[in-house]
PDB file of N, CA and C in Angstrom:
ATOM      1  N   UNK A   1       0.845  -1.172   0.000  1.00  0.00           N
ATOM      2  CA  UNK A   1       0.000   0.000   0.000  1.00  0.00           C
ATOM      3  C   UNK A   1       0.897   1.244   0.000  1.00  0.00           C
ATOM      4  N   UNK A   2       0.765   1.901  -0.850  1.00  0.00           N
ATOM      5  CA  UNK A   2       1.447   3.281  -0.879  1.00  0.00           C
ATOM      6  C   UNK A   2       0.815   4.294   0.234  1.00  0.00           C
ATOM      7  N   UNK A   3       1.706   4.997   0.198  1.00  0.00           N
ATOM      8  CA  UNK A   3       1.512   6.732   1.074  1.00  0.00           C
ATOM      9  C   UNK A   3       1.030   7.445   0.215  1.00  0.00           C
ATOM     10  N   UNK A   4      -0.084   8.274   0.234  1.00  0.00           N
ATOM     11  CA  UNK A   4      -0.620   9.525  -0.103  1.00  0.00           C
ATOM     12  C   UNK A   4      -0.192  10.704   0.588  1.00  0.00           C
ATOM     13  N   UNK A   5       0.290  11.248  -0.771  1.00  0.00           N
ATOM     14  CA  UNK A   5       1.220  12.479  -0.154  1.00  0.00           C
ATOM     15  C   UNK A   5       0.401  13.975  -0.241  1.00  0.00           C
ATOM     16  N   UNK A   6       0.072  14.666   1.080  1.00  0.00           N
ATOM     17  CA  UNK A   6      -0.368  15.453   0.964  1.00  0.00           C
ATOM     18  C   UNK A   6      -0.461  16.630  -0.063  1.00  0.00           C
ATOM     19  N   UNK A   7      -1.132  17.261  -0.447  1.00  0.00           N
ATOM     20  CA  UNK A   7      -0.891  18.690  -1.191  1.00  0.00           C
ATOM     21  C   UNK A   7      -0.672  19.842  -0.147  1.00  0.00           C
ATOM     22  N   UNK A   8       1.015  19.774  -0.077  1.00  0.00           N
ATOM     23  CA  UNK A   8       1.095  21.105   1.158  1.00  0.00           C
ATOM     24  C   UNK A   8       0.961  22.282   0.077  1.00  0.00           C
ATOM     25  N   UNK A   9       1.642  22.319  -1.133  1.00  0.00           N
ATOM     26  CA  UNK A   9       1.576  23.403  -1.902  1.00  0.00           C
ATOM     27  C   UNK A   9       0.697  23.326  -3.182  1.00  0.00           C
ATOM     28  N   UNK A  10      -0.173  23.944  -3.473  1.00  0.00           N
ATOM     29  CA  UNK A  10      -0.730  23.335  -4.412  1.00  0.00           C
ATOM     30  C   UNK A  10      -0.256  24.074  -5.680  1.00  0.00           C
ATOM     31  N   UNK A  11       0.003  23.435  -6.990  1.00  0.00           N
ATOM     32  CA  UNK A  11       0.504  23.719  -8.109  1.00  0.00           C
ATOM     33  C   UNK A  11       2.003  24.047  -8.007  1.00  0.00           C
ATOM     34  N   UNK A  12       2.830  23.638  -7.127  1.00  0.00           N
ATOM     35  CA  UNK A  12       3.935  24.018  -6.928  1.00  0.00           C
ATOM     36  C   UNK A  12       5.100  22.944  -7.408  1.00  0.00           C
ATOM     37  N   UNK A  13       4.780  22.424  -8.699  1.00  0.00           N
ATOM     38  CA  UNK A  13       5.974  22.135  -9.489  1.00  0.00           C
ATOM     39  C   UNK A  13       7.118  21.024  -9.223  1.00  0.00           C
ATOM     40  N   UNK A  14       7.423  20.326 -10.281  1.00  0.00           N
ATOM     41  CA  UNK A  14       7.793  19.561 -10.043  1.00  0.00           C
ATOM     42  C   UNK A  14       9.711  19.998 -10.135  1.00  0.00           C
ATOM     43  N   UNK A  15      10.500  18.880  -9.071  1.00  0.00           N
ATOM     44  CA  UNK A  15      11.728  18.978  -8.680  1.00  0.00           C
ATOM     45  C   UNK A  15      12.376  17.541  -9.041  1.00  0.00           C
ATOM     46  N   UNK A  16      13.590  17.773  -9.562  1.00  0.00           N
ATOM     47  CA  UNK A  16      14.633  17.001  -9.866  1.00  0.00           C
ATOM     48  C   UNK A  16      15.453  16.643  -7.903  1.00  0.00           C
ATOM     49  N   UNK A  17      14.905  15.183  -8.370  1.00  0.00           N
ATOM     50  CA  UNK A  17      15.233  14.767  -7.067  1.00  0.00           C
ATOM     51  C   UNK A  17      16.035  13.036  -6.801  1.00  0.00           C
ATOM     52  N   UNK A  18      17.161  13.489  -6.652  1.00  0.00           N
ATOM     53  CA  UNK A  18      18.069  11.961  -6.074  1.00  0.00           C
ATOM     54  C   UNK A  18      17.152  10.982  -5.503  1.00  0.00           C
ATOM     55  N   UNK A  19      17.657   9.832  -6.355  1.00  0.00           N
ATOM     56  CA  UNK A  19      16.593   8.824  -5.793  1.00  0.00           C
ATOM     57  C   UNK A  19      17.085   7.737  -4.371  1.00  0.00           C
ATOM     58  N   UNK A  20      18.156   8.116  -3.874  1.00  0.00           N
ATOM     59  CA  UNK A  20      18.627   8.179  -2.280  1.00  0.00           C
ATOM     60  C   UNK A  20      17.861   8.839  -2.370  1.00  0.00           C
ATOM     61  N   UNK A  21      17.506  10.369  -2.113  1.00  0.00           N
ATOM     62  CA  UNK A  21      16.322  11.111  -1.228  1.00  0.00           C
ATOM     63  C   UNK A  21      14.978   9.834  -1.366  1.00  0.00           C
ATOM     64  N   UNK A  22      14.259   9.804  -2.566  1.00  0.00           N
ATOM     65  CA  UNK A  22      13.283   9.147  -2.599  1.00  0.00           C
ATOM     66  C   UNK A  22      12.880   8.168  -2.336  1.00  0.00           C
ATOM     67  N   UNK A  23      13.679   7.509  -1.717  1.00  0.00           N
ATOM     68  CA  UNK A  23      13.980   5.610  -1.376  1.00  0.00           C
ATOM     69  C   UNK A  23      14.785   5.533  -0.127  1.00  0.00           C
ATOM     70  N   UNK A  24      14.734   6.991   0.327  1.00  0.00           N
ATOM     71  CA  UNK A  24      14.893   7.251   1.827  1.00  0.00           C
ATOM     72  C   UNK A  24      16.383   6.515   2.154  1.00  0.00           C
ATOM     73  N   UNK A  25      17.648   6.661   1.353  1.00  0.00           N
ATOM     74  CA  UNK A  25      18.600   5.818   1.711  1.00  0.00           C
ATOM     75  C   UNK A  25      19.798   6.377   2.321  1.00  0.00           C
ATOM     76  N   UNK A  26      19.364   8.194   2.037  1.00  0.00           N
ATOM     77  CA  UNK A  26      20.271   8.779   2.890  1.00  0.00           C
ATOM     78  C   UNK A  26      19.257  10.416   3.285  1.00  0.00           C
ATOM     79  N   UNK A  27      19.566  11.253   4.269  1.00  0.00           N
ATOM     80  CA  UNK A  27      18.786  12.285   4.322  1.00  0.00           C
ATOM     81  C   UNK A  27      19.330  12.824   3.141  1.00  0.00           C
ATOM     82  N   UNK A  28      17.926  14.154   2.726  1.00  0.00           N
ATOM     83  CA  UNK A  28      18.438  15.408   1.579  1.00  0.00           C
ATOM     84  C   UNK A  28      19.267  16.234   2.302  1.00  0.00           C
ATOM     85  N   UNK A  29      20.284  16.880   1.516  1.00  0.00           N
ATOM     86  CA  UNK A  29      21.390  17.350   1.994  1.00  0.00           C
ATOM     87  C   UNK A  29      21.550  18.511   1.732  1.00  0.00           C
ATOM     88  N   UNK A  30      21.446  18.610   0.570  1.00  0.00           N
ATOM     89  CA  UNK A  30      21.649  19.578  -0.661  1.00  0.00           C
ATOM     90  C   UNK A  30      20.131  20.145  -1.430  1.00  0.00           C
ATOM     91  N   UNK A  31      19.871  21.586  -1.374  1.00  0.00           N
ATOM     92  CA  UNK A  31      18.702  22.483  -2.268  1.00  0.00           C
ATOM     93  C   UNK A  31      19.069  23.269  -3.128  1.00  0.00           C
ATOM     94  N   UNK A  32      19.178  23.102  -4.498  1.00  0.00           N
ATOM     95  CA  UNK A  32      19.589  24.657  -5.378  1.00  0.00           C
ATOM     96  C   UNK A  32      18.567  24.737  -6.548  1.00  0.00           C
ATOM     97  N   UNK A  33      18.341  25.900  -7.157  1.00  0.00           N
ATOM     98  CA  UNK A  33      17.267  26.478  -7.413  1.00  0.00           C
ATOM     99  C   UNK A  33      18.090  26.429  -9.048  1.00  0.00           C
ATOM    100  N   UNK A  34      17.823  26.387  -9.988  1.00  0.00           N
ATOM    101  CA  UNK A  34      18.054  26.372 -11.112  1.00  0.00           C
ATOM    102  C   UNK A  34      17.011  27.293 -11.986  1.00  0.00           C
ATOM    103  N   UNK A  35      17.311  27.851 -13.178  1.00  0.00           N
ATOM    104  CA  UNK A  35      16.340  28.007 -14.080  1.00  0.00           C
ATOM    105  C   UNK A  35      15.487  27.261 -14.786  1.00  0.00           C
ATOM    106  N   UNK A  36      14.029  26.731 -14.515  1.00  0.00           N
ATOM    107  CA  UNK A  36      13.319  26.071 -15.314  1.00  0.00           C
ATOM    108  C   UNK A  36      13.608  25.372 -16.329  1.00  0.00           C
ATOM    109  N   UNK A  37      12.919  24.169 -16.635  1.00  0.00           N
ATOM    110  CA  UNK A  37      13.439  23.868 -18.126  1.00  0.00           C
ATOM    111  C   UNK A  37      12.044  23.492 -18.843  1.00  0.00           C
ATOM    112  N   UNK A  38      11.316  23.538 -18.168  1.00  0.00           N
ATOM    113  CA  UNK A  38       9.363  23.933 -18.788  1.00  0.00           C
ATOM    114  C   UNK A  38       9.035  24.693 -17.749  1.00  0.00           C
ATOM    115  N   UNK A  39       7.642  24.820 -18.126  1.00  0.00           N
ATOM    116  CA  UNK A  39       6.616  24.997 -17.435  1.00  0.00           C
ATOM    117  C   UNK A  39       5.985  24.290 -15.920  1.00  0.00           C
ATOM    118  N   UNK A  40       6.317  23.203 -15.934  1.00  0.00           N
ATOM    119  CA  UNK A  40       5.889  22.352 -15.376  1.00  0.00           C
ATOM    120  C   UNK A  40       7.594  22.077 -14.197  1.00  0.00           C
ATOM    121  N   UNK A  41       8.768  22.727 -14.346  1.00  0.00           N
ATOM    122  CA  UNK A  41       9.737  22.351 -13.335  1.00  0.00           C
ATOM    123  C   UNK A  41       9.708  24.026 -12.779  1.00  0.00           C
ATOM    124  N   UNK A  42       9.868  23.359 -11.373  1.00  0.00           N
ATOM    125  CA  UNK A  42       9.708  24.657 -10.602  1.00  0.00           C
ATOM    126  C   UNK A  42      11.545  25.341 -10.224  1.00  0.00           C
ATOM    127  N   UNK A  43      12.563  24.352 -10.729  1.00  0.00           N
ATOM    128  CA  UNK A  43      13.701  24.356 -10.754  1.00  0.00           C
ATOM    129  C   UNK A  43      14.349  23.952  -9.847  1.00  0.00           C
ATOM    130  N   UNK A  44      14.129  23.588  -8.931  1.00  0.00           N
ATOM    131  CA  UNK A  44      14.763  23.139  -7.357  1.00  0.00           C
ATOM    132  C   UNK A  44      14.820  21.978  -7.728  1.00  0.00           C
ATOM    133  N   UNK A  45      16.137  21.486  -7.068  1.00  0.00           N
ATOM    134  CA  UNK A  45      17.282  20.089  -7.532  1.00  0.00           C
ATOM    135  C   UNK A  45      17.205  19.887  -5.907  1.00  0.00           C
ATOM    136  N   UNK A  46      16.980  18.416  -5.434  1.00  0.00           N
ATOM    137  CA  UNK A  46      17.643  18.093  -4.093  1.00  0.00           C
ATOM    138  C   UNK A  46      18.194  16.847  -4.118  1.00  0.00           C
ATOM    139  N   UNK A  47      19.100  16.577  -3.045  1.00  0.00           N
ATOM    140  CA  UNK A  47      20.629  15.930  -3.464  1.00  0.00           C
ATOM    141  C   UNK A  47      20.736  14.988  -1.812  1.00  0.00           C
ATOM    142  N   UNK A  48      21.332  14.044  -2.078  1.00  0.00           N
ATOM    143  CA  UNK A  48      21.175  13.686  -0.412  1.00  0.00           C
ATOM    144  C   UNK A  48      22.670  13.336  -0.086  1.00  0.00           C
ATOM    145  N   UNK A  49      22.911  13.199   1.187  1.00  0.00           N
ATOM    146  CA  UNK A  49      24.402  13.383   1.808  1.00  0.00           C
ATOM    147  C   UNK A  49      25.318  12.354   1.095  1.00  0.00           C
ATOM    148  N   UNK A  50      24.883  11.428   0.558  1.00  0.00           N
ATOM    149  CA  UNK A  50      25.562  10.385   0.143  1.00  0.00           C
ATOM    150  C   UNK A  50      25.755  10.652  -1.552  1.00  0.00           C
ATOM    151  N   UNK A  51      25.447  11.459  -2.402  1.00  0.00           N
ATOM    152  CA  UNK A  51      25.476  11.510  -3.710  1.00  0.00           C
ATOM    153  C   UNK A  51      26.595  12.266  -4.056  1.00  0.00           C
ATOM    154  N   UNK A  52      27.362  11.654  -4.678  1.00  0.00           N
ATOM    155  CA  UNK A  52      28.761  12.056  -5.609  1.00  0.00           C
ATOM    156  C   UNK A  52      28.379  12.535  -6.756  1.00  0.00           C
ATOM    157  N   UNK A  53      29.620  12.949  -7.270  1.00  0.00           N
ATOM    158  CA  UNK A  53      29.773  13.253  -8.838  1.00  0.00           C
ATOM    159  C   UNK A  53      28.957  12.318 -10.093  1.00  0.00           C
ATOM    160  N   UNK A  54      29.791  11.307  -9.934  1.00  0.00           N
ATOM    161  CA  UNK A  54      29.425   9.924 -10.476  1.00  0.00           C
ATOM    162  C   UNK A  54      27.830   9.554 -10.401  1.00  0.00           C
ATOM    163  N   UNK A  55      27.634   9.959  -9.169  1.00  0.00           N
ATOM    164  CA  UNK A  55      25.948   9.273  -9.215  1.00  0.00           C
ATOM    165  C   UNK A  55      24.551  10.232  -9.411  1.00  0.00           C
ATOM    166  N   UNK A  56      25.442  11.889  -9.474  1.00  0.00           N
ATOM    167  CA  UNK A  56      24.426  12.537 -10.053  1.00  0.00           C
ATOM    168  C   UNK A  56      24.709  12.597 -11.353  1.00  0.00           C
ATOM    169  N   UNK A  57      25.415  12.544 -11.936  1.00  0.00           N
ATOM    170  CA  UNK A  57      25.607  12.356 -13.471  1.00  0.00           C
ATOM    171  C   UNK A  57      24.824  11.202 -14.227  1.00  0.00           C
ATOM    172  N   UNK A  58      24.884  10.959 -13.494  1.00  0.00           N
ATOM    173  CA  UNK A  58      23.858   9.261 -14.232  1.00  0.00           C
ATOM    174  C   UNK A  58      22.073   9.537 -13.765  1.00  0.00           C
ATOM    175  N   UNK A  59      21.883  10.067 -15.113  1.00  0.00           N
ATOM    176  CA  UNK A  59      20.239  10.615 -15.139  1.00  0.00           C
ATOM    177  C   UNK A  59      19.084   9.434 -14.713  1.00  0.00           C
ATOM    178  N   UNK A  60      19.753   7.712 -14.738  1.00  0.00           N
ATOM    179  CA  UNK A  60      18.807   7.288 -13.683  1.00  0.00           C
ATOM    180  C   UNK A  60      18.965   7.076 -12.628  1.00  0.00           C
ATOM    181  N   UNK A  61      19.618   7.509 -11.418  1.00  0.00           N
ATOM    182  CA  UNK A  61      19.462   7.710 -10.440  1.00  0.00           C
ATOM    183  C   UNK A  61      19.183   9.272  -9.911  1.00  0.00           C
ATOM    184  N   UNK A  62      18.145  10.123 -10.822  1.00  0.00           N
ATOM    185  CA  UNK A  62      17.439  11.031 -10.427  1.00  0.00           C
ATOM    186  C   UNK A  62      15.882  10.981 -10.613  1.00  0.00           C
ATOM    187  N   UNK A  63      14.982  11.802 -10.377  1.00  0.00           N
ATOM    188  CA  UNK A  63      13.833  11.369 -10.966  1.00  0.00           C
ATOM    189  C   UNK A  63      12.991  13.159 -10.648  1.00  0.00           C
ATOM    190  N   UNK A  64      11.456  13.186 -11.198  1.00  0.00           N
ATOM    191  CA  UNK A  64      10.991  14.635 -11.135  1.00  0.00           C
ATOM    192  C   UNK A  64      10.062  14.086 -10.288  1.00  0.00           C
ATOM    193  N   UNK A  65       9.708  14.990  -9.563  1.00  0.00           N
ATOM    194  CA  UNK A  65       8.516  14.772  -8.375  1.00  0.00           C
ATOM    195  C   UNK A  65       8.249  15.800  -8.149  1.00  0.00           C
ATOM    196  N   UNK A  66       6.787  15.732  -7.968  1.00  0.00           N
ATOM    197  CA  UNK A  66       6.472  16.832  -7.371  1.00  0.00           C
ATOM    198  C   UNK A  66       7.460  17.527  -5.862  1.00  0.00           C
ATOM    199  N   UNK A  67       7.143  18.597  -5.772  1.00  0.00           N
ATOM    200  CA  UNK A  67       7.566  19.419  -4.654  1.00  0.00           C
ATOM    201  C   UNK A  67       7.025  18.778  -3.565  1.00  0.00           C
ATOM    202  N   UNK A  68       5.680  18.440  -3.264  1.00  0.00           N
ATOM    203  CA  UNK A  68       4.822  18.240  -2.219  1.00  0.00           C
ATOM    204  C   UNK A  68       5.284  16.723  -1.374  1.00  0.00           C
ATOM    205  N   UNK A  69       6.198  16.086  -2.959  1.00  0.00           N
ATOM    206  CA  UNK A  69       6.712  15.312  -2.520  1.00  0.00           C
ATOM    207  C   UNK A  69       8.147  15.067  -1.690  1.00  0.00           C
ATOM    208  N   UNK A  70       8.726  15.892  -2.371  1.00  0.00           N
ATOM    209  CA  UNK A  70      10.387  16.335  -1.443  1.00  0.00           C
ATOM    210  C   UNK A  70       9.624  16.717  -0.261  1.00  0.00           C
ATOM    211  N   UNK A  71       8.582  17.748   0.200  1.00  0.00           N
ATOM    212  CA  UNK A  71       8.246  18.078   1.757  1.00  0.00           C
ATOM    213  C   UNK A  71       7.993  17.135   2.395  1.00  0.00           C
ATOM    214  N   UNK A  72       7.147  16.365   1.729  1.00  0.00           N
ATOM    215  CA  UNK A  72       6.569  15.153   2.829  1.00  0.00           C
ATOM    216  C   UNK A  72       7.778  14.395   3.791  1.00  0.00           C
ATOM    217  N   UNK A  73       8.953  13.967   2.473  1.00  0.00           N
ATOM    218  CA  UNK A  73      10.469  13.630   2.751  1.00  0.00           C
ATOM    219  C   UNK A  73      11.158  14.477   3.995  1.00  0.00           C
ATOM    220  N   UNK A  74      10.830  15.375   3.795  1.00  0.00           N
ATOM    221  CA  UNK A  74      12.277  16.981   4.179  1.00  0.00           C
ATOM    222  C   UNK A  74      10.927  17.919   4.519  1.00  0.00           C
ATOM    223  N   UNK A  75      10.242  18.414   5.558  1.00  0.00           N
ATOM    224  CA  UNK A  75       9.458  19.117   5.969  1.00  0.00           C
ATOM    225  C   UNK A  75      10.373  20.625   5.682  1.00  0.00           C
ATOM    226  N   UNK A  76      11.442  20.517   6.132  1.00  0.00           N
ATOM    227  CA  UNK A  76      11.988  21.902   6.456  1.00  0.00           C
ATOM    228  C   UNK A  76      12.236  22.526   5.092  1.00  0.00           C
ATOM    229  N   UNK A  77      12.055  21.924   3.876  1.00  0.00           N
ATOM    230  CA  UNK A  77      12.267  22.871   2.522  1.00  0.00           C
ATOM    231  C   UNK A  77      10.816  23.256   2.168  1.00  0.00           C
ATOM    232  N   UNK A  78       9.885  22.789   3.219  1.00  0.00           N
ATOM    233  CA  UNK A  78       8.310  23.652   2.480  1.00  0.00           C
ATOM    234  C   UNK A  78       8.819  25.511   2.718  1.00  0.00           C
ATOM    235  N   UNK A  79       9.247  25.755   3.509  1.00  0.00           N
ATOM    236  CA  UNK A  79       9.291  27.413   2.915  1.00  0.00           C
ATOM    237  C   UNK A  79      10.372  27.704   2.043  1.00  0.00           C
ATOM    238  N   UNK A  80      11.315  26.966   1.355  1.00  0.00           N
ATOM    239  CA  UNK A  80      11.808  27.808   0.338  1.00  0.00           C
ATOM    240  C   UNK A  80      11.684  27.657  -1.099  1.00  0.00           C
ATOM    241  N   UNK A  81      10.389  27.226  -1.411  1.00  0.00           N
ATOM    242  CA  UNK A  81       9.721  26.935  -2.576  1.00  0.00           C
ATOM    243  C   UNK A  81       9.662  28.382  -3.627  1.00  0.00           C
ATOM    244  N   UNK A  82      10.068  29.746  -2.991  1.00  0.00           N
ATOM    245  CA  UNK A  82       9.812  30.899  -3.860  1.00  0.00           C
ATOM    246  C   UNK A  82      11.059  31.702  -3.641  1.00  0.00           C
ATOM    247  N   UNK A  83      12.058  30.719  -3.105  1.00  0.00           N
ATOM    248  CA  UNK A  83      13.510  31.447  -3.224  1.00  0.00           C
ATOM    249  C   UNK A  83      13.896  31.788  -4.140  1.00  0.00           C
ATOM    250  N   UNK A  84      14.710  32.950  -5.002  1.00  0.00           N
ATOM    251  CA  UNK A  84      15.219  32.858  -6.292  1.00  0.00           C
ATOM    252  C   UNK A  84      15.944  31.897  -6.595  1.00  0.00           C
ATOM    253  N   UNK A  85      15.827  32.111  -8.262  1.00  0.00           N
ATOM    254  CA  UNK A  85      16.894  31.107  -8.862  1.00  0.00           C
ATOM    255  C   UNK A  85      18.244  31.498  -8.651  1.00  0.00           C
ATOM    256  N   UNK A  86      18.825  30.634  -8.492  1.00  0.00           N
ATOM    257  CA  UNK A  86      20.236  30.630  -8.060  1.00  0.00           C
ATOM    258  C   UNK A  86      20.784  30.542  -6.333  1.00  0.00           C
ATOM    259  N   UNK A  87      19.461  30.217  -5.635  1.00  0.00           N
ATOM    260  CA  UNK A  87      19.560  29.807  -3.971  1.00  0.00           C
ATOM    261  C   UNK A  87      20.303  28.737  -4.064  1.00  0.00           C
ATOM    262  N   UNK A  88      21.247  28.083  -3.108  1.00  0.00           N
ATOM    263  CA  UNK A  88      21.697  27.096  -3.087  1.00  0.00           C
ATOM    264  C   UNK A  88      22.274  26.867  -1.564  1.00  0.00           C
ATOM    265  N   UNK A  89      21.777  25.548  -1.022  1.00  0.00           N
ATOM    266  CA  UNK A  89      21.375  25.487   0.461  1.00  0.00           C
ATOM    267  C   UNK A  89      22.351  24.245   0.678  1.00  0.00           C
ATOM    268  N   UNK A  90      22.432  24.188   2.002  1.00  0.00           N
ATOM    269  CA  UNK A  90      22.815  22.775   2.733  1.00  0.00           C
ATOM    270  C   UNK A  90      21.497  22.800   3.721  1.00  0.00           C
ATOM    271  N   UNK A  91      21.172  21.471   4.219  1.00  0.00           N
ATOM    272  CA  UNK A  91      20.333  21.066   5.261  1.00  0.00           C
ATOM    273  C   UNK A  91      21.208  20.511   6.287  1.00  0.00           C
ATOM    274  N   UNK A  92      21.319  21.332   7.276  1.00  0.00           N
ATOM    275  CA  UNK A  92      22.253  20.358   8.405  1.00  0.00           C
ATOM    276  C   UNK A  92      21.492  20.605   9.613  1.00  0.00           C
ATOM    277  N   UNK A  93      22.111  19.318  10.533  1.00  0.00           N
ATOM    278  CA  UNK A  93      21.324  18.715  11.437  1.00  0.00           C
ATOM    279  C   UNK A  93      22.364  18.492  12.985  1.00  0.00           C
ATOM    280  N   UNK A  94      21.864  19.011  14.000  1.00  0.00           N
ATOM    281  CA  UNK A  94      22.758  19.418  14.981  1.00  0.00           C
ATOM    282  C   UNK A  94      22.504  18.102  16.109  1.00  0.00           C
ATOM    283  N   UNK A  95      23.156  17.667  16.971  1.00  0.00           N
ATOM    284  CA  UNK A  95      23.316  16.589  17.579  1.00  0.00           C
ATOM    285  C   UNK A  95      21.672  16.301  18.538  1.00  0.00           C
ATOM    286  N   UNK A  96      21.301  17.643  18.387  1.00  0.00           N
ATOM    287  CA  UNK A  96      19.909  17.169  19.124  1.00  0.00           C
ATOM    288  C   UNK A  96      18.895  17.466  17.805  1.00  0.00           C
ATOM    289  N   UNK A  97      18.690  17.159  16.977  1.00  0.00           N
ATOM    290  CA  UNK A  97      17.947  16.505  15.592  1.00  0.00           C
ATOM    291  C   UNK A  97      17.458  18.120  14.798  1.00  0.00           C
ATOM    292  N   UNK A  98      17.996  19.373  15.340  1.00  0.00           N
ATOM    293  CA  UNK A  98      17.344  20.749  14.859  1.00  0.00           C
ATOM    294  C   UNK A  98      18.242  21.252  13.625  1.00  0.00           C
ATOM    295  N   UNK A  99      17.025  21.289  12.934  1.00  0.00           N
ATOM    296  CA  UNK A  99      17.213  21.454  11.215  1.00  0.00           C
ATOM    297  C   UNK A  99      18.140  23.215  10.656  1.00  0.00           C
ATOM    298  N   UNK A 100      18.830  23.495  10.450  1.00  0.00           N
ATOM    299  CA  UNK A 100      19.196  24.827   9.641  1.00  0.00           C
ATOM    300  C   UNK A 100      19.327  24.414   8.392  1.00  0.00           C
ATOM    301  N   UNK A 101      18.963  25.628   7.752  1.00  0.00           N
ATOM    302  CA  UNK A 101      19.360  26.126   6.302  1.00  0.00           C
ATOM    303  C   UNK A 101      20.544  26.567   5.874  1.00  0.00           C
ATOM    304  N   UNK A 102      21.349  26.643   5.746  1.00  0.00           N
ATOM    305  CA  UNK A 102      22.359  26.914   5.302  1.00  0.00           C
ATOM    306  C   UNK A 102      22.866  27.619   4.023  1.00  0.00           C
ATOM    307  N   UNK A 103      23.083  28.847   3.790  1.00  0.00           N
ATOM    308  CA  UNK A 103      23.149  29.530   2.246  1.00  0.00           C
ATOM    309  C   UNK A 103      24.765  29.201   2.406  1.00  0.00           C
ATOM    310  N   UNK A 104      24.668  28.251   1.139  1.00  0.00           N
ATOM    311  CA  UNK A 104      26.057  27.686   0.173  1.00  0.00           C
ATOM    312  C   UNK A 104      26.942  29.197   0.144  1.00  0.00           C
ATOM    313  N   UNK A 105      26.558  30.378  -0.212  1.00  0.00           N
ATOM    314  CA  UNK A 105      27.376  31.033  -0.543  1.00  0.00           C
ATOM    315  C   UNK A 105      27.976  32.300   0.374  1.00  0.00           C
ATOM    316  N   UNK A 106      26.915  32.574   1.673  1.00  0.00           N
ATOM    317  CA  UNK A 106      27.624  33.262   2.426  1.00  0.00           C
ATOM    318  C   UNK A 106      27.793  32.202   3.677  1.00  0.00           C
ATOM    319  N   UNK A 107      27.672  31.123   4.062  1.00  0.00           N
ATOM    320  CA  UNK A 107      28.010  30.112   5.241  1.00  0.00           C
ATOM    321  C   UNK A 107      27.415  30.489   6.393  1.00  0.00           C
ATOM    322  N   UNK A 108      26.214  31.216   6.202  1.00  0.00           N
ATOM    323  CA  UNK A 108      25.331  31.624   7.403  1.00  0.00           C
ATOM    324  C   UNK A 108      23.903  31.177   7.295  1.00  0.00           C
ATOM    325  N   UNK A 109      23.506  31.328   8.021  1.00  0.00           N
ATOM    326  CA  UNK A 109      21.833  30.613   8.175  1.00  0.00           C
ATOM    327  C   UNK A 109      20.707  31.424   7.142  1.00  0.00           C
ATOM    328  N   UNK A 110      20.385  30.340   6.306  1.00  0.00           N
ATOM    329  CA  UNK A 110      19.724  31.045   5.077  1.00  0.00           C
ATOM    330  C   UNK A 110      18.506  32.074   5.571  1.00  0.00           C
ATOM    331  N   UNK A 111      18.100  33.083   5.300  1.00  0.00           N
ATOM    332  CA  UNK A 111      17.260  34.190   5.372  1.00  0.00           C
ATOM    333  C   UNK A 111      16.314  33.468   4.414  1.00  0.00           C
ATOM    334  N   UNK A 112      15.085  33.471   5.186  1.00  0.00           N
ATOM    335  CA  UNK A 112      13.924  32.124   4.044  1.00  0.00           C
ATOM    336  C   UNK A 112      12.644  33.415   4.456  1.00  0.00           C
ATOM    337  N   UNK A 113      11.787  33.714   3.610  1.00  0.00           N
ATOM    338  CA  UNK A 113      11.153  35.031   3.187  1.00  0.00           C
ATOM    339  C   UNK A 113       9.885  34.288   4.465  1.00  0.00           C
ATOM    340  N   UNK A 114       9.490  35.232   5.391  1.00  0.00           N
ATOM    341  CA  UNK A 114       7.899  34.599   6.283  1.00  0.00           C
ATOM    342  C   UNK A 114       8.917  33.655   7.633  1.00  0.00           C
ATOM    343  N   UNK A 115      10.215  33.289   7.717  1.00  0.00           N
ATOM    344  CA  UNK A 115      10.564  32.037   8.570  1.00  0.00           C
ATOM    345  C   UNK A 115      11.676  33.262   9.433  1.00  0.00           C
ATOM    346  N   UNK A 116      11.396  32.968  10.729  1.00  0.00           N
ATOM    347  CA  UNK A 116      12.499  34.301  11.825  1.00  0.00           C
ATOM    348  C   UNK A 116      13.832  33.439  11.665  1.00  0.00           C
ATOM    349  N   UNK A 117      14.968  34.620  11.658  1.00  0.00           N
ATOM    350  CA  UNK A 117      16.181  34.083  11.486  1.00  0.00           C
ATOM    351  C   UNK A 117      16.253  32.979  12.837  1.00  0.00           C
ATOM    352  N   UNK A 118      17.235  31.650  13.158  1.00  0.00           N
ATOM    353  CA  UNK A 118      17.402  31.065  14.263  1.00  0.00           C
ATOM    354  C   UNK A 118      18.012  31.281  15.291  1.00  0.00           C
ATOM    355  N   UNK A 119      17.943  31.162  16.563  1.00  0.00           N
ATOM    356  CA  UNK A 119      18.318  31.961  17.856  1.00  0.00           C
ATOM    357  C   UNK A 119      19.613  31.017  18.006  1.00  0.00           C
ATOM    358  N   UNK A 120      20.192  31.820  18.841  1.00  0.00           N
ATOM    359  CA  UNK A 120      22.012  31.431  18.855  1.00  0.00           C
ATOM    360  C   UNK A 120      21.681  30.024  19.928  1.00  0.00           C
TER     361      UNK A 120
END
């Protein structure tokens, strides 16, 4: 019997997503925002701690899913669904299980539009 995956966002596009994330074989690790390539991709790529060079290069071990579906996976990327293109995140996880964002390019706690920065 499958899981029915909620509609947290509705019409919110489908994402290029490691199929470790999807088959739950390692957490998502990695969020970056790309430019579209239809209509129908909302551009967000997610990547999980265990994926190399080698194994994102090889187009079947990725797959498109909806968004609603990476949240169900990864709760903590439902608010950055309207980040610009070109966001690019780490998800890290602190010894007592609390989630940050991480912006790849200044190494500080991502600023996510509606979400209060995190307390020291």
């Amino acid at each position: 019997m499958s899981h029915r995956i909620p509609e947290y966002v509705k019409n919110s596009g489908g994402s290029i997503v490691s199929k470790n994330v999807l088959e739950r074989r390692a957490p998502l690790r990695w969020a970056f925002r790309e430019k579209a390539v239809d209509a129908v991709d909302n551009g967000w790529r997610f990547l999980s701690e265990i994926d190399d060079d080698d194994y994102i290069n090889d187009p079947a071990n990725l797959q498109v899913v909806s968004f609603n579906t990476v949240v169900d996976i990864e709760p903590a990327v439902l608010p950055i669904l309207y980040m610009p293109v070109g966001t690019d995140l780490t998800i890290t996880r602190d010894e007592a299980g609390r989630i940050q964002l991480v912006d790849n390019k200044t190494g500080a706690a991502a600023a996510i539009p509606g979400v209060p920065p995190p307390q020291p």
